[in-house]
C-alpha atoms as a PDB file:
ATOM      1  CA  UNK A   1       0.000   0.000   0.000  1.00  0.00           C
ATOM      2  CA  UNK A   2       1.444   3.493  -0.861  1.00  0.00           C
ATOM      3  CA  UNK A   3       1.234   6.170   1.171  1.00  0.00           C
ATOM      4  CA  UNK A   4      -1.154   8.136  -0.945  1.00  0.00           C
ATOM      5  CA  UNK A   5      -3.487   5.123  -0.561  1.00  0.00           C
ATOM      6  CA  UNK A   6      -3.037   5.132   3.382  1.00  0.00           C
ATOM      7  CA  UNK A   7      -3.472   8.679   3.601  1.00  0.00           C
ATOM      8  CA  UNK A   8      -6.398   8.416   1.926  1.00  0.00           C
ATOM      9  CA  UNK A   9      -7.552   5.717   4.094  1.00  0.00           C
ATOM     10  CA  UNK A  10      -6.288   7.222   7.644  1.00  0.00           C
ATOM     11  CA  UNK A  11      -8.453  10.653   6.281  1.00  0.00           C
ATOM     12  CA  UNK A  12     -11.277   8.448   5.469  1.00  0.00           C
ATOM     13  CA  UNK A  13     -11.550   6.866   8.261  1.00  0.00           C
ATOM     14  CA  UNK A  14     -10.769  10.317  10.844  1.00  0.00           C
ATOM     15  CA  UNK A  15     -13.932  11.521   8.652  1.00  0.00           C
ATOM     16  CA  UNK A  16     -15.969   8.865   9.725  1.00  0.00           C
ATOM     17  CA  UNK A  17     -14.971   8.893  13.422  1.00  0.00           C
ATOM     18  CA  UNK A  18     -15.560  12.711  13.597  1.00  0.00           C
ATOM     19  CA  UNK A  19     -18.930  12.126  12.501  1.00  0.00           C
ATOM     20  CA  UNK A  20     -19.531   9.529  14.525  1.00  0.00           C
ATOM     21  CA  UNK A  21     -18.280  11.521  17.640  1.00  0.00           C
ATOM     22  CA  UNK A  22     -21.067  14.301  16.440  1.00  0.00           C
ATOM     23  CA  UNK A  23     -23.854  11.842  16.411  1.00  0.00           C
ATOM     24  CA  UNK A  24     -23.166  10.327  19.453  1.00  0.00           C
ATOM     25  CA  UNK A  25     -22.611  13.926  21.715  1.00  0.00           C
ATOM     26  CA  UNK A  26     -26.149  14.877  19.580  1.00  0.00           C
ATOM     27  CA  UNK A  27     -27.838  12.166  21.390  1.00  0.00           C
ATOM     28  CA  UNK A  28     -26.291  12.748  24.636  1.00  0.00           C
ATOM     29  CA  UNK A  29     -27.203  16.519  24.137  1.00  0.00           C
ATOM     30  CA  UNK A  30     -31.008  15.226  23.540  1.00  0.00           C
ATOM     31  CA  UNK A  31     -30.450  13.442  26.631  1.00  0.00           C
ATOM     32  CA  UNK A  32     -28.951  14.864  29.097  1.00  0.00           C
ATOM     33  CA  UNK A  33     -28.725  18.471  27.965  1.00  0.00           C
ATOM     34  CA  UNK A  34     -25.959  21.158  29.234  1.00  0.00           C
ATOM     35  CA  UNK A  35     -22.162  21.380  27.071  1.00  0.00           C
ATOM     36  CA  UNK A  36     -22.762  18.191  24.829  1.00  0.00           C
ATOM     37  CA  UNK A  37     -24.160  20.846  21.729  1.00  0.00           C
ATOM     38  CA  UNK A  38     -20.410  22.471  21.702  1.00  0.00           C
ATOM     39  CA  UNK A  39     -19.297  18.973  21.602  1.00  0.00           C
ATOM     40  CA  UNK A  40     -21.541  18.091  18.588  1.00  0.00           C
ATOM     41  CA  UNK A  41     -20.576  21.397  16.710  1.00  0.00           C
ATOM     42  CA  UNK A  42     -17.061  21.226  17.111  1.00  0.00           C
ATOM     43  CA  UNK A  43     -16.867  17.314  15.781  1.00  0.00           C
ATOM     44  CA  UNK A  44     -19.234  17.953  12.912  1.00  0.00           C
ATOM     45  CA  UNK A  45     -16.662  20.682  11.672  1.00  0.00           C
ATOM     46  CA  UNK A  46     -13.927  18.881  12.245  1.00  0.00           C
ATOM     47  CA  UNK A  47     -15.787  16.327  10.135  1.00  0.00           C
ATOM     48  CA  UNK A  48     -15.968  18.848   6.988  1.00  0.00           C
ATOM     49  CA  UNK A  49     -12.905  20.162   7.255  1.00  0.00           C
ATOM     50  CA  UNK A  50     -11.351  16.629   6.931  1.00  0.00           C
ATOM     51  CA  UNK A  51     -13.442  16.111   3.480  1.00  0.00           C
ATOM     52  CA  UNK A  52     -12.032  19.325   2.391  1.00  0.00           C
ATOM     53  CA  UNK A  53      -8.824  18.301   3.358  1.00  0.00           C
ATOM     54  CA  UNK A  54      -9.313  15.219   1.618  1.00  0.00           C
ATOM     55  CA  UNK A  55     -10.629  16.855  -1.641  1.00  0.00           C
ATOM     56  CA  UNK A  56      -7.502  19.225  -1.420  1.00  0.00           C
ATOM     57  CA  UNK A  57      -5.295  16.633  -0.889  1.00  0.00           C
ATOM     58  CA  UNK A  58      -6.778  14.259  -3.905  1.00  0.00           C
ATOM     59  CA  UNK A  59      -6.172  17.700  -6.466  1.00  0.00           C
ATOM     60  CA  UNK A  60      -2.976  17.945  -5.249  1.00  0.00           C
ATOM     61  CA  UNK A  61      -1.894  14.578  -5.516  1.00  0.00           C
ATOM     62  CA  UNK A  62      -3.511  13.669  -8.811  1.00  0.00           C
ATOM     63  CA  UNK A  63      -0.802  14.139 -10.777  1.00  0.00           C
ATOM     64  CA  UNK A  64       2.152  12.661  -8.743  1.00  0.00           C
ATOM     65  CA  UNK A  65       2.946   9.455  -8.800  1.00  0.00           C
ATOM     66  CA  UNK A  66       3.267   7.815  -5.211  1.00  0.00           C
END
């Protein structure tokens, strides 16, 4: 595996975590109330700005070859 290919992977999955992390302080937020909505916000935009981290880093990698 290259390490394009693992990068890719390693941002794919931090993505999916992120979001994850989001849904799960959501529901605790429904809950429970009190801080959990910072919590939410916070892991939802780290969750976007991983994909456009990961869109920047595809267009910038396209045309090497790793």
């Amino acid at each position: 595996m290259s390490l394009k290919y693992f990068h890719i992977f390693f941002v794919t999955i931090t993505t999916l975590l992120a979001f994850c992390i989001a849904a799960w302080e959501f529901a605790n937020y429904r809950a429970f109330g009190g801080g959990h909505l910072i919590g939410t916000l916070i892991a939802a935009l780290f969750g976007v700005a991983m994909i456009v981290y990961g869109f920047w880093f595809l267009k910038k990698t396209k045309r090497l070859i790793l």
